[in-house]
C-alpha atoms as a PDB file:
ATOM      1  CA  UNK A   1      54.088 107.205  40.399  1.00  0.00           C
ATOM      2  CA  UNK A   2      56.969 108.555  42.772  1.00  0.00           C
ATOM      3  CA  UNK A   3      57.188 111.728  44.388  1.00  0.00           C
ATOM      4  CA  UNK A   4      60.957 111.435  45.514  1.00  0.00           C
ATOM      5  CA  UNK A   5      62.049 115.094  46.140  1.00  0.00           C
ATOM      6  CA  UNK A   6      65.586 116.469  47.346  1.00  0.00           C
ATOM      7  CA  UNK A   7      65.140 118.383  50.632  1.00  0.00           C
ATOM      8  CA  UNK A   8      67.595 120.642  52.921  1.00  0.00           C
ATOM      9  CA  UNK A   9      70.926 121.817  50.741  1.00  0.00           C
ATOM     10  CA  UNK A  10      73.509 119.371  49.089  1.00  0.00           C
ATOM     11  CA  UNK A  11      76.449 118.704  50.186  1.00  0.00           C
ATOM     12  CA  UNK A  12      78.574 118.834  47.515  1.00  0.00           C
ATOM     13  CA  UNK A  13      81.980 117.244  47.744  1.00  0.00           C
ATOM     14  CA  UNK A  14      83.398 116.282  44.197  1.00  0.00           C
ATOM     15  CA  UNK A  15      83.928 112.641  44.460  1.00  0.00           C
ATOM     16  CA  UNK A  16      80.435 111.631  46.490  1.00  0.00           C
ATOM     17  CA  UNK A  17      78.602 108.910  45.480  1.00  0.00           C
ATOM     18  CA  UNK A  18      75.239 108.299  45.439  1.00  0.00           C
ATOM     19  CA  UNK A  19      73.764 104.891  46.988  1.00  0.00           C
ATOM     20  CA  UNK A  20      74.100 102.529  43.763  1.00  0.00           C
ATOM     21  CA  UNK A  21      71.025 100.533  44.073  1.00  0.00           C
ATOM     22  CA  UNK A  22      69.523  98.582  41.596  1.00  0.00           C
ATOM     23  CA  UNK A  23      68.108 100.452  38.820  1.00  0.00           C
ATOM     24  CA  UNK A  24      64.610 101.371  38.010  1.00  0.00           C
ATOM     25  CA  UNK A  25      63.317 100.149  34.775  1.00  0.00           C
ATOM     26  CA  UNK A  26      62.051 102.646  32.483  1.00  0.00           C
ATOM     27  CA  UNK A  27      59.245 102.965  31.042  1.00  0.00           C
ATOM     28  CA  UNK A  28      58.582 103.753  27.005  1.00  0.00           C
ATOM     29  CA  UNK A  29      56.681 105.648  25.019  1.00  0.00           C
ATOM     30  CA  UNK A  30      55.540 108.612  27.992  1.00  0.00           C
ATOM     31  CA  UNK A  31      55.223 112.178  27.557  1.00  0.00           C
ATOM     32  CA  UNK A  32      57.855 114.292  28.404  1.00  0.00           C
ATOM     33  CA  UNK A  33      55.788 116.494  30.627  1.00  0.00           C
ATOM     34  CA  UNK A  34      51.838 115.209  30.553  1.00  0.00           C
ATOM     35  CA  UNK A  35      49.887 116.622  27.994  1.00  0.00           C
ATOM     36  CA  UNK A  36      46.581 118.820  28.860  1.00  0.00           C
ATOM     37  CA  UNK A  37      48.442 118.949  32.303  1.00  0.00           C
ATOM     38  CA  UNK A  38      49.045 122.120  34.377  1.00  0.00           C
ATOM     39  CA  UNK A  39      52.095 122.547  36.626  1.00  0.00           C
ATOM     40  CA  UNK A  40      53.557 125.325  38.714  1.00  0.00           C
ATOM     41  CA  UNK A  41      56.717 126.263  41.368  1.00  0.00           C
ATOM     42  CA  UNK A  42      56.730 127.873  43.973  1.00  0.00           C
ATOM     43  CA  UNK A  43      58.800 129.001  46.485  1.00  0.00           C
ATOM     44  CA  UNK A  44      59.176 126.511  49.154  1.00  0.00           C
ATOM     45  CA  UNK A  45      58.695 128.605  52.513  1.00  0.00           C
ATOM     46  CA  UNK A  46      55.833 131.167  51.075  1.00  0.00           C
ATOM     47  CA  UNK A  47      54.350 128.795  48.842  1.00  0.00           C
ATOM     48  CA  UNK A  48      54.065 131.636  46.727  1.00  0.00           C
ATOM     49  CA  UNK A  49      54.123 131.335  42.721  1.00  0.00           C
ATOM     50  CA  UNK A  50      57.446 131.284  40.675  1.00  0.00           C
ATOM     51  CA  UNK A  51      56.436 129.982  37.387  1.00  0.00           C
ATOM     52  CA  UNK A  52      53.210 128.361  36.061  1.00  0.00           C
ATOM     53  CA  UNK A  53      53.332 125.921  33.212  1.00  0.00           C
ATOM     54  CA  UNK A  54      50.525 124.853  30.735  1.00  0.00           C
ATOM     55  CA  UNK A  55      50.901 121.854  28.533  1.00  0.00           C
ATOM     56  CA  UNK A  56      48.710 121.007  25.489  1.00  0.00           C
ATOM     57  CA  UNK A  57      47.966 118.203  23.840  1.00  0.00           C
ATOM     58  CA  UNK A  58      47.236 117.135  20.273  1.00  0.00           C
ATOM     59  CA  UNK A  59      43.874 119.556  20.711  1.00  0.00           C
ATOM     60  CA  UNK A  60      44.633 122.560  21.961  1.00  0.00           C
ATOM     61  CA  UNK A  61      42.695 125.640  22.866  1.00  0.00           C
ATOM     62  CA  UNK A  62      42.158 128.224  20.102  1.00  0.00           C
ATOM     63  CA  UNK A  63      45.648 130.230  19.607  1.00  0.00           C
ATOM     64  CA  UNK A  64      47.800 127.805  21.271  1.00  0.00           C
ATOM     65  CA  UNK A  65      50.344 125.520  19.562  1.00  0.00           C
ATOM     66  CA  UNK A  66      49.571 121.325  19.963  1.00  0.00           C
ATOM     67  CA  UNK A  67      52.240 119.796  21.898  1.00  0.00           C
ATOM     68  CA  UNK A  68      53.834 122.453  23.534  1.00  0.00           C
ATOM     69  CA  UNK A  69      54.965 124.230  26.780  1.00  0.00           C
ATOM     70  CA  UNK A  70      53.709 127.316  28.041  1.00  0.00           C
ATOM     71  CA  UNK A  71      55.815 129.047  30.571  1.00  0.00           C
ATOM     72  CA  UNK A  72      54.147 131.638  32.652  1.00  0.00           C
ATOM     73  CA  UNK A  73      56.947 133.474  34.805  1.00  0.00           C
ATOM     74  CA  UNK A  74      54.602 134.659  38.176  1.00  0.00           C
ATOM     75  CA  UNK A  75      57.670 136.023  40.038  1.00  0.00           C
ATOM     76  CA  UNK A  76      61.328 136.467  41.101  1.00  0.00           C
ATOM     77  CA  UNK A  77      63.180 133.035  40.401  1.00  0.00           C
ATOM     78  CA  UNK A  78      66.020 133.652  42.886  1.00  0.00           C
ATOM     79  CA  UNK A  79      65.244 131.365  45.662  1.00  0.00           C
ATOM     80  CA  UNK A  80      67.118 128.740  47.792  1.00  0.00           C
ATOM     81  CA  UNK A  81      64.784 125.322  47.227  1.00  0.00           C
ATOM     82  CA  UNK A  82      61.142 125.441  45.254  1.00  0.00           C
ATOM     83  CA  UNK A  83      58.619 122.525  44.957  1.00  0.00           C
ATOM     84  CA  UNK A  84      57.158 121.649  41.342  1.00  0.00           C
ATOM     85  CA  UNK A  85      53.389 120.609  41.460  1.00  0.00           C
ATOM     86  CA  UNK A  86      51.965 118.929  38.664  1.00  0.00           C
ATOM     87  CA  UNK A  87      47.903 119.834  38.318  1.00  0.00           C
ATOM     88  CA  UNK A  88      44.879 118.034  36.318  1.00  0.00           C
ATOM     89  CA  UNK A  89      42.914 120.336  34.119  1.00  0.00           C
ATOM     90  CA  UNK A  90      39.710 120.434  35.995  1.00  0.00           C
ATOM     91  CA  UNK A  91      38.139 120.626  32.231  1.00  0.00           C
ATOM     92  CA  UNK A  92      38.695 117.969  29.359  1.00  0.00           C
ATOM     93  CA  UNK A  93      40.599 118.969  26.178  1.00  0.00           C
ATOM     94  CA  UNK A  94      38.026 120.431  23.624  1.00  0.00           C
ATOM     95  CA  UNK A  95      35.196 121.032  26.638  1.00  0.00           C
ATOM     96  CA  UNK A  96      33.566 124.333  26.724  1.00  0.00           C
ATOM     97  CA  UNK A  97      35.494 125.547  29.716  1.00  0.00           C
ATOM     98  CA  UNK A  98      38.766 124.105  28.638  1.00  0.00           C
ATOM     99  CA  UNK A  99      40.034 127.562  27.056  1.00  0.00           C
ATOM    100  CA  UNK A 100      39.036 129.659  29.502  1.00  0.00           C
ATOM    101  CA  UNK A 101      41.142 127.427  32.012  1.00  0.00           C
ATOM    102  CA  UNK A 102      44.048 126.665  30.208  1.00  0.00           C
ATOM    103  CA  UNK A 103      43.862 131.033  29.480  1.00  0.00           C
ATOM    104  CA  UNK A 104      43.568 131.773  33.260  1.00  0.00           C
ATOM    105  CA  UNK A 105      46.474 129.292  34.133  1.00  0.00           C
ATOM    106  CA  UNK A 106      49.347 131.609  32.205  1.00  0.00           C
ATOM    107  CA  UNK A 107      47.465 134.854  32.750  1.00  0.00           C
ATOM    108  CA  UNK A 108      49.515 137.396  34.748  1.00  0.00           C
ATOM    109  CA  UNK A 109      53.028 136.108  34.096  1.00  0.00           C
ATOM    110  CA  UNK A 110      55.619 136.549  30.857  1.00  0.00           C
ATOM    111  CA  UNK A 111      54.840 134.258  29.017  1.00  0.00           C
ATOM    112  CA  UNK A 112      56.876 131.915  26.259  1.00  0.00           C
ATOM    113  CA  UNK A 113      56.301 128.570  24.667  1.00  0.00           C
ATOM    114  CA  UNK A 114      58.852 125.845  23.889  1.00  0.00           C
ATOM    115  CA  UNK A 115      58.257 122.201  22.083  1.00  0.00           C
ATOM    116  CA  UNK A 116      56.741 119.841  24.527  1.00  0.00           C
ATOM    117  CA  UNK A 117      58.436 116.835  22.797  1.00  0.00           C
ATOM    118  CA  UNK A 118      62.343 115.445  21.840  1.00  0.00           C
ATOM    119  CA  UNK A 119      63.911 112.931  20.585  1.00  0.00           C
ATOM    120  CA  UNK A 120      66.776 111.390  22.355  1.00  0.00           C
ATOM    121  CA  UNK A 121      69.572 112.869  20.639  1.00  0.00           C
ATOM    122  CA  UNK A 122      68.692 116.155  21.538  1.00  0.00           C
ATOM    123  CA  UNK A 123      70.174 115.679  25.252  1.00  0.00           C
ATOM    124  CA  UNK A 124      74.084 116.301  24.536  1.00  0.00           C
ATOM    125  CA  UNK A 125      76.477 114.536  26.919  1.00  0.00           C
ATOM    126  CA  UNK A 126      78.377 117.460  28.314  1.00  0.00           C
ATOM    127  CA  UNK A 127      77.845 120.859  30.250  1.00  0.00           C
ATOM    128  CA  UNK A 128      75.719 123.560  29.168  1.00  0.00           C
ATOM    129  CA  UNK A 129      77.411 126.838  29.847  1.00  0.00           C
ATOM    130  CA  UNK A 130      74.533 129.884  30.549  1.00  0.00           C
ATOM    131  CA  UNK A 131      74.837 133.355  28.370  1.00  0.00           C
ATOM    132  CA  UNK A 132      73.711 134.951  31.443  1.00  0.00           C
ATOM    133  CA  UNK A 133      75.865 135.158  35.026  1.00  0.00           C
ATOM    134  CA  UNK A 134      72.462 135.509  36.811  1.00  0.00           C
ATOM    135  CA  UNK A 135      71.303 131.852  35.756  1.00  0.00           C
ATOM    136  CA  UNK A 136      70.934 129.164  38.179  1.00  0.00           C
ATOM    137  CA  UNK A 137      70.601 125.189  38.686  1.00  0.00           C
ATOM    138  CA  UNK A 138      68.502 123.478  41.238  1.00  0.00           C
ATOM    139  CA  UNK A 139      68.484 120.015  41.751  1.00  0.00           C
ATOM    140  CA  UNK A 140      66.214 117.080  42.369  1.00  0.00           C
ATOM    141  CA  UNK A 141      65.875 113.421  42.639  1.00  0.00           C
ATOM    142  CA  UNK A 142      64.808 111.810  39.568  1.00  0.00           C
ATOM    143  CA  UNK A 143      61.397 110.586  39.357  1.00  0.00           C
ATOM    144  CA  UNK A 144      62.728 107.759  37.809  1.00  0.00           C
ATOM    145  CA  UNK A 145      64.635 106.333  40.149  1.00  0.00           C
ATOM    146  CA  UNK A 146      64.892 108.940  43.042  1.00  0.00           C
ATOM    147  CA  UNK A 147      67.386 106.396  45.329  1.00  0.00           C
ATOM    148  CA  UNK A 148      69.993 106.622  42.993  1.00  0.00           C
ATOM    149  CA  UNK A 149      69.736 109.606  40.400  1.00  0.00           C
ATOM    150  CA  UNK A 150      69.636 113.022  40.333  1.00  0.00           C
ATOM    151  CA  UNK A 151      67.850 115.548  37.814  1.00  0.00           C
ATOM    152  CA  UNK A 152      69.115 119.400  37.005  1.00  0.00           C
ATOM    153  CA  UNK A 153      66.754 122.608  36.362  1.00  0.00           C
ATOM    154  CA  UNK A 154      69.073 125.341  35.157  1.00  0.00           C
ATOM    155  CA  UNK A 155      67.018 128.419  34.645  1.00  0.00           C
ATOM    156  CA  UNK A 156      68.707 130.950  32.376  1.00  0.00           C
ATOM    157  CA  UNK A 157      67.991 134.388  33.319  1.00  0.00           C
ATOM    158  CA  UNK A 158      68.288 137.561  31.896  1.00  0.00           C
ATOM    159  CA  UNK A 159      69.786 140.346  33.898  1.00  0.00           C
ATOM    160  CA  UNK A 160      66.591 142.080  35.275  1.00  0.00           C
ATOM    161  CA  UNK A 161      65.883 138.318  36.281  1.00  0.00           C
ATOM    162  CA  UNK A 162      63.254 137.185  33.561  1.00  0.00           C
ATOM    163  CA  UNK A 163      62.806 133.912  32.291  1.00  0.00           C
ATOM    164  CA  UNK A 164      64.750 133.395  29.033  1.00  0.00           C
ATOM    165  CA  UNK A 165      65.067 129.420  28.925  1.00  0.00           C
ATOM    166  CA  UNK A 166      65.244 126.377  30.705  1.00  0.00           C
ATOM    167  CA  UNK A 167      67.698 124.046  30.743  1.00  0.00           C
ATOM    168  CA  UNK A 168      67.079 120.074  32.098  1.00  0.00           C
ATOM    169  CA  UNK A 169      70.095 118.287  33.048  1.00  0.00           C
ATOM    170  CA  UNK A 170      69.493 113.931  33.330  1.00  0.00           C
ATOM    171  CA  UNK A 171      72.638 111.432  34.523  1.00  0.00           C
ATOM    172  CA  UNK A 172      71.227 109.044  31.402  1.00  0.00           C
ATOM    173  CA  UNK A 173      70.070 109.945  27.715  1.00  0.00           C
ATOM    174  CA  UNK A 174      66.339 110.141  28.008  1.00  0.00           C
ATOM    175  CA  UNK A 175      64.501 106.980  26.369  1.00  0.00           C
ATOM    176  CA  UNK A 176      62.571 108.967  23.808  1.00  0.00           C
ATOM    177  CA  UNK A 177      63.990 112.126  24.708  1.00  0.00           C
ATOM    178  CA  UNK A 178      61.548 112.427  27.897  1.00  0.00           C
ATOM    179  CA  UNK A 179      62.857 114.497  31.107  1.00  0.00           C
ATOM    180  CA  UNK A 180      60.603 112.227  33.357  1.00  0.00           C
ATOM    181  CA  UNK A 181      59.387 108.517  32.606  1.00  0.00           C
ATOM    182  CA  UNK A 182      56.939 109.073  35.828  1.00  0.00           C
ATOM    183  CA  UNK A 183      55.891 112.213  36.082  1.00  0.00           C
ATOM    184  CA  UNK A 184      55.818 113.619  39.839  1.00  0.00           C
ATOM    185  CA  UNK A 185      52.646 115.038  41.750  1.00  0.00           C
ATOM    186  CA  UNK A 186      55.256 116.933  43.957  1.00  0.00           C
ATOM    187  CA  UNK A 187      59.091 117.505  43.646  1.00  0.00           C
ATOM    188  CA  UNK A 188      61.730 119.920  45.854  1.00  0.00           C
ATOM    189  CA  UNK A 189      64.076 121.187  43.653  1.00  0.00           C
ATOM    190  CA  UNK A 190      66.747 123.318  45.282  1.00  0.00           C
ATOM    191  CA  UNK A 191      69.375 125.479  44.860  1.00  0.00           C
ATOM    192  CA  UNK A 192      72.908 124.452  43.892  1.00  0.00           C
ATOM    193  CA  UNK A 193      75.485 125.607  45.935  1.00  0.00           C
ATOM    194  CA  UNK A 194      79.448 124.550  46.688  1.00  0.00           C
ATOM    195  CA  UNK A 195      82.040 125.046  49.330  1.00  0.00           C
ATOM    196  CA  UNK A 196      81.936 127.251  52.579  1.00  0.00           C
ATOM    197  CA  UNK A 197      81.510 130.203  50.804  1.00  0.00           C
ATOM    198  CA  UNK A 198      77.648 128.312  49.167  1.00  0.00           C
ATOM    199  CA  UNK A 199      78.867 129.979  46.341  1.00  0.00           C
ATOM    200  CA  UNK A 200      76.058 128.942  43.598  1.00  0.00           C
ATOM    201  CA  UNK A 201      77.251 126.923  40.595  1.00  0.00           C
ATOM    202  CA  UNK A 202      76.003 125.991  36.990  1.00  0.00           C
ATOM    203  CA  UNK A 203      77.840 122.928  36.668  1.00  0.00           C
ATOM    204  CA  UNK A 204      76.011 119.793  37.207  1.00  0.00           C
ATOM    205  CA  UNK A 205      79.428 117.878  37.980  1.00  0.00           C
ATOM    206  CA  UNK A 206      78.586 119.592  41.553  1.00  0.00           C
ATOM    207  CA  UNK A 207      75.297 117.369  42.200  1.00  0.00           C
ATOM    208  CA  UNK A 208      77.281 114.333  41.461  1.00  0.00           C
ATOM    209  CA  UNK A 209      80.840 114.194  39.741  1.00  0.00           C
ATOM    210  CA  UNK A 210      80.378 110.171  39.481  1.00  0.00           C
ATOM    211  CA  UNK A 211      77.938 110.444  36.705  1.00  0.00           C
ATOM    212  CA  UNK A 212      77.630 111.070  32.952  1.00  0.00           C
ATOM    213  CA  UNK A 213      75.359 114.165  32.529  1.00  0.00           C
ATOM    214  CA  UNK A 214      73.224 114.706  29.531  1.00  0.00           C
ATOM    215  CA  UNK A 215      71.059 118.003  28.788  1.00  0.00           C
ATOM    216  CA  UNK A 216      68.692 119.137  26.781  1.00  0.00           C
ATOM    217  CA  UNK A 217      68.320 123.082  25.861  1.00  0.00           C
ATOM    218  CA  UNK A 218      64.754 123.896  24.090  1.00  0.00           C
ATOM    219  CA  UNK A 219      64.426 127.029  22.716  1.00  0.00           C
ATOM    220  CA  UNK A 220      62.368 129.389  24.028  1.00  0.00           C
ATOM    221  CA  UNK A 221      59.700 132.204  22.415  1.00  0.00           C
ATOM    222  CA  UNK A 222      57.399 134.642  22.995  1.00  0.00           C
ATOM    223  CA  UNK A 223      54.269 133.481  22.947  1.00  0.00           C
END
């Protein structure tokens, strides 16, 4: 498994390259995000918590949805770089404590639920443009081969700054529609910004202008 992670700001000049190394081969037939898996940002100096995710599998606890994202927003999401953990249930799926933790993971936050799975054709080549000026993209390296690729996280914000959707932005249509082949332990993601001014930008043409970018927008409810 790699834990490649983007640290310290990007300097964004359009026409940069990055190092074209032999590519990583991809594994089939993974999970998009891992099921009966728990993962959370947070801000990268406090360590405090930004948004807490829940995943279930094809048994989950009573009132959940199988296969699908929970998205527990913990606290403000404007912030220069955060670091995604991904966390092991501490109880099995369908164990007696299972509920209570997979309950106490989202509790406190605003929470709302999106499909956990995709198919391929659901990442469009092309540029996702946000509803809302207060959105923002971070960047990473991708898991999946973190010498040579880069991954988006546009965050789509309302304007008092809650969690409307999430947007993931690849440089290659997914196989099977999955945002990470190896799923990271630990990942920096950070803000995306351009020019003297570090004005933030949306586009992910910014991160690297050399590649073909693909995204895929779920849609987001209430849960």
């Amino acid at each position: 498994m790699s834990t490649g992670s983007g640290t310290g700001e990007l300097d964004v000049k359009r026409g940069d390259l990055l190092p074209k190394e032999p590519e990583e081969t991809e594994q089939p037939d993974q999970t998009q995000i891992p099921i009966d898996s728990k993962l959370r940002f947070i801000e990268a100096v406090t360590e405090s918590p930004l948004l807490q995710v829940a995943v279930t599998g094809s048994n989950p606890p009573p009132g959940y949805t199988a296969k699908t994202e929970y998205w527990s927003r913990r606290g403000p999401l404007k912030t220069s770089a955060m670091i995604l953990e991904s966390i092991g249930f501490a109880n099995r799926s369908g164990s007696a404590g299972y509920p209570k933790e997979f309950h106490d993971w989202l509790a406190g936050g605003s929470v709302l639920a999106t499909a956990q799975e995709v198919s391929a054709q659901q990442w469009v080549q092309g540029v996702h443009q946000p509803a809302s000026p207060n959105s923002a993209l971070y960047w990473a390296a991708d898991p999946d081969a973190p010498s040579t690729r880069r991954i988006g996280l546009l965050l789509e914000l309302g304007s008092a700054g809650e969690l409307l959707n999430v947007v993931w932005y690849k440089t290659r249509q997914p196989t099977g529609g999955l945002i990470f082949q190896k799923a990271p332990s630990r990942l920096t993601f950070t803000l995306l910004v351009v020019g003297e001014q570090r004005k933030q930008s949306t586009d992910p043409y910014d991160i690297d202008a050399q590649c073909t970018w693909y995204y895929y927008r779920g849609e987001m409810r209430s849960a």
